[in-house]
N, C-alpha and C. Protein backbone atom coordinates (compact mmCIF):
# COMPACT_ATOMS: atom_id res chain seq x y z
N UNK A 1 53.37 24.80 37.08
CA UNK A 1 52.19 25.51 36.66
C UNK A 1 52.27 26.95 37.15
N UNK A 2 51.60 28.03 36.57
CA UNK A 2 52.10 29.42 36.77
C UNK A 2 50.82 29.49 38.07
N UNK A 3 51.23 29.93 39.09
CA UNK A 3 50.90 29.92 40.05
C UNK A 3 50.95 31.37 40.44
N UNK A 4 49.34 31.59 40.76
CA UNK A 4 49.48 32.98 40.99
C UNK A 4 49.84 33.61 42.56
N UNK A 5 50.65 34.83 42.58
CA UNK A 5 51.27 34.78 43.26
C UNK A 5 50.17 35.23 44.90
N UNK A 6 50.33 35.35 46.09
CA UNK A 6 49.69 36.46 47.14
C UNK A 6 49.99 37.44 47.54
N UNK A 7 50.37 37.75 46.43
CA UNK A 7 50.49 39.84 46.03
C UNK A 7 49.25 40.10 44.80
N UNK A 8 48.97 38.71 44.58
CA UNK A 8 47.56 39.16 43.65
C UNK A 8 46.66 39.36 44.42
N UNK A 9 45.96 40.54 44.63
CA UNK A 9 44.71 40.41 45.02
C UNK A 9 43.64 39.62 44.20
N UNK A 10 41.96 39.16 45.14
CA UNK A 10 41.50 38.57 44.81
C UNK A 10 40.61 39.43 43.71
N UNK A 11 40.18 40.35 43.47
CA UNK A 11 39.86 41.11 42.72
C UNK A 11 40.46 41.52 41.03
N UNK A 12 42.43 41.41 41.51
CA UNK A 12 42.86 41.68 39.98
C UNK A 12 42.45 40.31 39.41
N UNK A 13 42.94 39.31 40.23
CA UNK A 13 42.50 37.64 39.50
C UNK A 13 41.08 37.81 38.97
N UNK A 14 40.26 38.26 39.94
CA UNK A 14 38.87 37.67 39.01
C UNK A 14 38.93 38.70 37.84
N UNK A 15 39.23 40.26 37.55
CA UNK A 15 39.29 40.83 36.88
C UNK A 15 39.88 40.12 35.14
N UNK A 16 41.44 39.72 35.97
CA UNK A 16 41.77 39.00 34.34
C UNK A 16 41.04 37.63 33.97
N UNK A 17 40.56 36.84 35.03
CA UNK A 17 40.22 35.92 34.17
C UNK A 17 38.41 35.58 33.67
N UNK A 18 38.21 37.15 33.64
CA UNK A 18 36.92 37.42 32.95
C UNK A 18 37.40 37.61 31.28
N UNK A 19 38.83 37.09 30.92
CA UNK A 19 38.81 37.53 29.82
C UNK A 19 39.61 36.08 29.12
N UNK A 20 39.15 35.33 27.96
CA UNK A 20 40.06 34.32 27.68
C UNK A 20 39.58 32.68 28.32
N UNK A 21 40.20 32.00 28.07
CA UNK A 21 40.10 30.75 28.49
C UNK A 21 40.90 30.53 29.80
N UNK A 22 40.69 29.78 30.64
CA UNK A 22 41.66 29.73 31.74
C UNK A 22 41.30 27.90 32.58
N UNK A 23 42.39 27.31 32.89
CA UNK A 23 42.52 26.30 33.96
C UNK A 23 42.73 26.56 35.07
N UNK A 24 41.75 27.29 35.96
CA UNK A 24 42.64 27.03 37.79
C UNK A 24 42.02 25.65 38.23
N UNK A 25 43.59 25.42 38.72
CA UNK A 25 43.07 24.53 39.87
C UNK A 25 43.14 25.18 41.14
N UNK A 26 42.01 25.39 42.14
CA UNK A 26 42.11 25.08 43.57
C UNK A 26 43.00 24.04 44.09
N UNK A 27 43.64 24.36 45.29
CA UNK A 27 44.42 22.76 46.00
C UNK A 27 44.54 23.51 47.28
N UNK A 28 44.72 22.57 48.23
CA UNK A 28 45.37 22.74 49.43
C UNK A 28 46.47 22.63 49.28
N UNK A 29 47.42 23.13 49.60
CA UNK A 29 48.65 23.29 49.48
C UNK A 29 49.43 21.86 50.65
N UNK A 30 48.32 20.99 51.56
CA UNK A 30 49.05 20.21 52.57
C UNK A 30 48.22 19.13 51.73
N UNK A 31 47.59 18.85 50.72
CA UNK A 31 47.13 17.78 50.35
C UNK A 31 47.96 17.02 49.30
N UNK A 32 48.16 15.90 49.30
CA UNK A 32 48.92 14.90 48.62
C UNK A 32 48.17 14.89 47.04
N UNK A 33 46.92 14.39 46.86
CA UNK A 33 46.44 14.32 46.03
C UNK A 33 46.86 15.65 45.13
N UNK A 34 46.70 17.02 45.43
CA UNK A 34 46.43 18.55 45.08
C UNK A 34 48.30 18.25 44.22
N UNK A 35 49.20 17.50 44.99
CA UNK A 35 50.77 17.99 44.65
C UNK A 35 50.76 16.85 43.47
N UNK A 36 49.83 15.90 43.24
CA UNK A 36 49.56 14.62 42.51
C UNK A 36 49.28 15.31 41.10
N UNK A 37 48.06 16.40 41.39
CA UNK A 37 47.55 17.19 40.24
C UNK A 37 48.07 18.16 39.93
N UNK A 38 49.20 18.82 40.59
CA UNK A 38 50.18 19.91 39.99
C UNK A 38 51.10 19.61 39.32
N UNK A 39 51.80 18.41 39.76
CA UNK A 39 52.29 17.70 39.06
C UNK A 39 52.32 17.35 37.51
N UNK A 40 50.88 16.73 37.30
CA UNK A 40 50.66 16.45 35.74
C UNK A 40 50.01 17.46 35.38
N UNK A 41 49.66 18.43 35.77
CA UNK A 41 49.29 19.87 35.12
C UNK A 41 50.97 20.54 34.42
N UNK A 42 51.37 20.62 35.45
CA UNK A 42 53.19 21.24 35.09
C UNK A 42 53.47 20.51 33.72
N UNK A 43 53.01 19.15 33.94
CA UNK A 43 53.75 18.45 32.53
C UNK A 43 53.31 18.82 31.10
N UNK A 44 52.03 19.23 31.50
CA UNK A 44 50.92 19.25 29.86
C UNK A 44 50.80 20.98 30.20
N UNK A 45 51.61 21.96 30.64
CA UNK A 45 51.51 23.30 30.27
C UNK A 45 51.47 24.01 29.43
N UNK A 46 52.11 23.33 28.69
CA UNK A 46 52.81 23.87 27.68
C UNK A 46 51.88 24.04 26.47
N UNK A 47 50.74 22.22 26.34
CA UNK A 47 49.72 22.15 25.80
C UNK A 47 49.31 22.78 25.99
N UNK A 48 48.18 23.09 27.17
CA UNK A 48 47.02 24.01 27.45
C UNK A 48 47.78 25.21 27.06
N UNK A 49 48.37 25.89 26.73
CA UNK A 49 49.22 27.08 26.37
C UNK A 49 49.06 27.30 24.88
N UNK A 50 49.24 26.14 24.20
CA UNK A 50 49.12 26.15 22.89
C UNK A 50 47.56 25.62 22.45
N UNK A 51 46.58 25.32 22.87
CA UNK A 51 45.10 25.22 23.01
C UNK A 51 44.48 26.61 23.75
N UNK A 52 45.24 27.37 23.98
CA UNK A 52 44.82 28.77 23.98
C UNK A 52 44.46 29.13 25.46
N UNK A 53 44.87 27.84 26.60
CA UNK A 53 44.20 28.55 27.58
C UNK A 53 45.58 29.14 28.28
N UNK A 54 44.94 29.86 29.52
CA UNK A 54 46.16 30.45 30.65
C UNK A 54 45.94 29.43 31.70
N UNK A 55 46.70 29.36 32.68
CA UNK A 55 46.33 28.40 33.55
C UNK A 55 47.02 28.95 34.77
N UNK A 56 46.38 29.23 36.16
CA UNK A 56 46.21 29.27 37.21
C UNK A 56 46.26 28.34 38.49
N UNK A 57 46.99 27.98 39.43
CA UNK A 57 46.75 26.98 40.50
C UNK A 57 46.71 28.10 41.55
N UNK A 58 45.44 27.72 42.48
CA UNK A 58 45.41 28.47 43.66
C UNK A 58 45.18 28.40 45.15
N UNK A 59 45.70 28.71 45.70
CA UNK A 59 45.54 27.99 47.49
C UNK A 59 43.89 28.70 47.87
N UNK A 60 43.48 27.79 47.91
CA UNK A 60 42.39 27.89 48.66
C UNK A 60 42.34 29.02 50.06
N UNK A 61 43.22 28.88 50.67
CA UNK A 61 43.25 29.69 51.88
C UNK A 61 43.61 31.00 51.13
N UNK A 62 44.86 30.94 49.99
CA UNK A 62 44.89 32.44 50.03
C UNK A 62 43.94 33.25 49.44
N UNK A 63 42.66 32.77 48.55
CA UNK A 63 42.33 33.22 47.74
C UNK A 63 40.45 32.21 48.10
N UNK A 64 39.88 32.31 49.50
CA UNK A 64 38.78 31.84 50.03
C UNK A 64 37.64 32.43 49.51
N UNK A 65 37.84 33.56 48.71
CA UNK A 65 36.40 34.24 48.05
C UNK A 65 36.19 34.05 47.00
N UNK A 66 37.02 33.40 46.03
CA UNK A 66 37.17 32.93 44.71
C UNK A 66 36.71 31.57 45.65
N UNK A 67 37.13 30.90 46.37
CA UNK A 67 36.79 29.12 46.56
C UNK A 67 35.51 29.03 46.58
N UNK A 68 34.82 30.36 48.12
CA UNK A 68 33.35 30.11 48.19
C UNK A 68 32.71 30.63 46.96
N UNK A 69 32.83 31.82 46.28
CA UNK A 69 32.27 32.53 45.24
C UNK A 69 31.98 31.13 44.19
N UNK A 70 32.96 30.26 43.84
CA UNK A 70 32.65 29.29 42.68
C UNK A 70 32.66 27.29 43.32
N UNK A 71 32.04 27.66 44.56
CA UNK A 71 31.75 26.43 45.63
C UNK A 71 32.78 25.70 45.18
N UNK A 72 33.95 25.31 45.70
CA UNK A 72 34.94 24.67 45.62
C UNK A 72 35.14 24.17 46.93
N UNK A 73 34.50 22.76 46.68
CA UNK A 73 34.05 21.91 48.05
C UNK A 73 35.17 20.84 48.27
N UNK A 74 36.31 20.31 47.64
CA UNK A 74 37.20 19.15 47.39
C UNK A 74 38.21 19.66 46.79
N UNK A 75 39.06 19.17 47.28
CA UNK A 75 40.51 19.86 46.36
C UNK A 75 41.63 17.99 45.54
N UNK A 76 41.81 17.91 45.05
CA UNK A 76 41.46 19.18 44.15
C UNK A 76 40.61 19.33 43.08
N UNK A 77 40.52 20.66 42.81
CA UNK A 77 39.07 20.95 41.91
C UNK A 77 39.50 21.79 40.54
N UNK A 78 39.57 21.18 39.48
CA UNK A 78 39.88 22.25 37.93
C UNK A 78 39.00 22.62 37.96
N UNK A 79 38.56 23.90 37.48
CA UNK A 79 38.09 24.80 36.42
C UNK A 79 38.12 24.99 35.53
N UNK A 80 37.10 24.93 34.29
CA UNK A 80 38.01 25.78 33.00
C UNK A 80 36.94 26.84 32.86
N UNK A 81 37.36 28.19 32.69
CA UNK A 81 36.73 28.98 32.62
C UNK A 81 37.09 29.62 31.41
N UNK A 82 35.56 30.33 30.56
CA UNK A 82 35.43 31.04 29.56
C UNK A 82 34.74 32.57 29.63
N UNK A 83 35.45 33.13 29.29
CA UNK A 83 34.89 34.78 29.70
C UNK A 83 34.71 34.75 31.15
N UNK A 84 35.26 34.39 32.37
CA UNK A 84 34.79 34.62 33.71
C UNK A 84 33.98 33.14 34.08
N UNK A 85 33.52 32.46 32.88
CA UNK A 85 32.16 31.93 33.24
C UNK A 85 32.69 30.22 33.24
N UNK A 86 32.00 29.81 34.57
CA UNK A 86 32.88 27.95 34.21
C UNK A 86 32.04 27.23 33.47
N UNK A 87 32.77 26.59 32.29
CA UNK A 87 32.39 25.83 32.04
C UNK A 87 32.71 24.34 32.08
N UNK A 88 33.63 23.76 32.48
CA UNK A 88 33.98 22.69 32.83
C UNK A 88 34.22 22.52 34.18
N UNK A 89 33.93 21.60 35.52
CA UNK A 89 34.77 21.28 36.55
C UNK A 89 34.88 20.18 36.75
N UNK A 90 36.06 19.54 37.14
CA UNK A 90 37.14 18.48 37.25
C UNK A 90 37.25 18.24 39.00
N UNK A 91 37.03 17.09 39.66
CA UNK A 91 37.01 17.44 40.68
C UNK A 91 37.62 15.72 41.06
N UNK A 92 38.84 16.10 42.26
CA UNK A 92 39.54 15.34 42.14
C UNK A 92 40.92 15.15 40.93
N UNK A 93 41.65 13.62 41.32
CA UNK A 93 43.39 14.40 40.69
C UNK A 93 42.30 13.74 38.90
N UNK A 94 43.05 14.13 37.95
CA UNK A 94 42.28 14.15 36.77
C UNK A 94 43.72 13.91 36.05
N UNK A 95 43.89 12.62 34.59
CA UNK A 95 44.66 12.41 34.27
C UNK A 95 45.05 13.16 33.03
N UNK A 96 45.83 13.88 32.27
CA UNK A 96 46.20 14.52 31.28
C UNK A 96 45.44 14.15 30.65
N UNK A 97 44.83 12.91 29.65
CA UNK A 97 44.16 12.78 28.72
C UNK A 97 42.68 13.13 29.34
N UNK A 98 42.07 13.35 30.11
CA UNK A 98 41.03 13.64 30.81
C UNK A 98 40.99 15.11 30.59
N UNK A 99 41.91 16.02 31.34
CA UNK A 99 41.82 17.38 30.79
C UNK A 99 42.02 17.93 29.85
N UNK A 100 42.51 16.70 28.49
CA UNK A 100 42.45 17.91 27.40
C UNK A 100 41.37 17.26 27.24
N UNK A 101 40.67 15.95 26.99
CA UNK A 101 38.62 15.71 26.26
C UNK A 101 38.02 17.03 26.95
N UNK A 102 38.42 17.53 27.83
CA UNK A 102 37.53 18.32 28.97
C UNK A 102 38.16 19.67 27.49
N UNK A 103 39.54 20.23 27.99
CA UNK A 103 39.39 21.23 27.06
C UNK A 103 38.80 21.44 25.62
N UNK A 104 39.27 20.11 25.11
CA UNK A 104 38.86 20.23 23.61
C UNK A 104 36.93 20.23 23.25
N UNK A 105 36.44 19.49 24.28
CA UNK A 105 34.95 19.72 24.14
C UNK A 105 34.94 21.31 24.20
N UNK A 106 35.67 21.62 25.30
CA UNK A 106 34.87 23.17 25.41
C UNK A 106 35.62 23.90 24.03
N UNK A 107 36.40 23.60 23.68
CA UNK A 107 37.15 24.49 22.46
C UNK A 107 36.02 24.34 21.00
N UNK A 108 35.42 23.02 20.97
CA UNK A 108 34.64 22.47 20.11
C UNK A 108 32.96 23.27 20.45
N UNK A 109 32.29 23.27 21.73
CA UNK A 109 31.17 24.25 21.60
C UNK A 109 31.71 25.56 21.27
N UNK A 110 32.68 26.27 21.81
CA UNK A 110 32.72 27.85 21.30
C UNK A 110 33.19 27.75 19.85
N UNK A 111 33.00 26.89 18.87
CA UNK A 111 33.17 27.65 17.27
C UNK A 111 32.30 26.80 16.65
């Protein structure tokens, strides 16, 4: 999963993903479950790629003002965000067919 890097500041991130569809996941980077859900995210990338979103995984520690800013209490925790704004969260590991009903609802209210 394209994993943003910690040369991003937390500022350019929120900047771009005020624009577009987007999947971050939050994870702890020492949690089992979090490497469970990167895992089957990596596999279905390619999907969410071609369903129009970008997709993001982010360490919690590096990036703690985005965690508290959008209460990210459990890792791990999806997002799907539209214009900046969430509209879906996923909380806990979530199975591929789970995150696309999740995307495709939201693809289905915006048209």
């Amino acid at each position: 999963m394209n994993q943003e890097s910690n040369q991003t500041s937390t500022k350019d991130l929120s900047n771009r993903i005020k624009s577009g569809t987007w999947l971050v996941m939050f994870a702890a980077e020492w949690s089992s479950p979090c490497m469970r859900q990167a895992e089957i995210l990596d596999a279905i990338e390619d999907s969410l790629r071609e369903m129009g979103l970008r997709t993001a995984q982010l360490s919690s520690e590096v990036f703690p003002e985005l965690a508290i800013s959008w209460n990210i209490l459990a890792y791990p925790t999806i997002l799907i965000l539209r214009e900046g704004r969430v509209k879906c969260r996923l909380i806990g590991v979530q199975s591929a067919e789970a995150i696309w009903k999740a995307v495709d609802r939201i693809n289905k209210k915006s048209n």
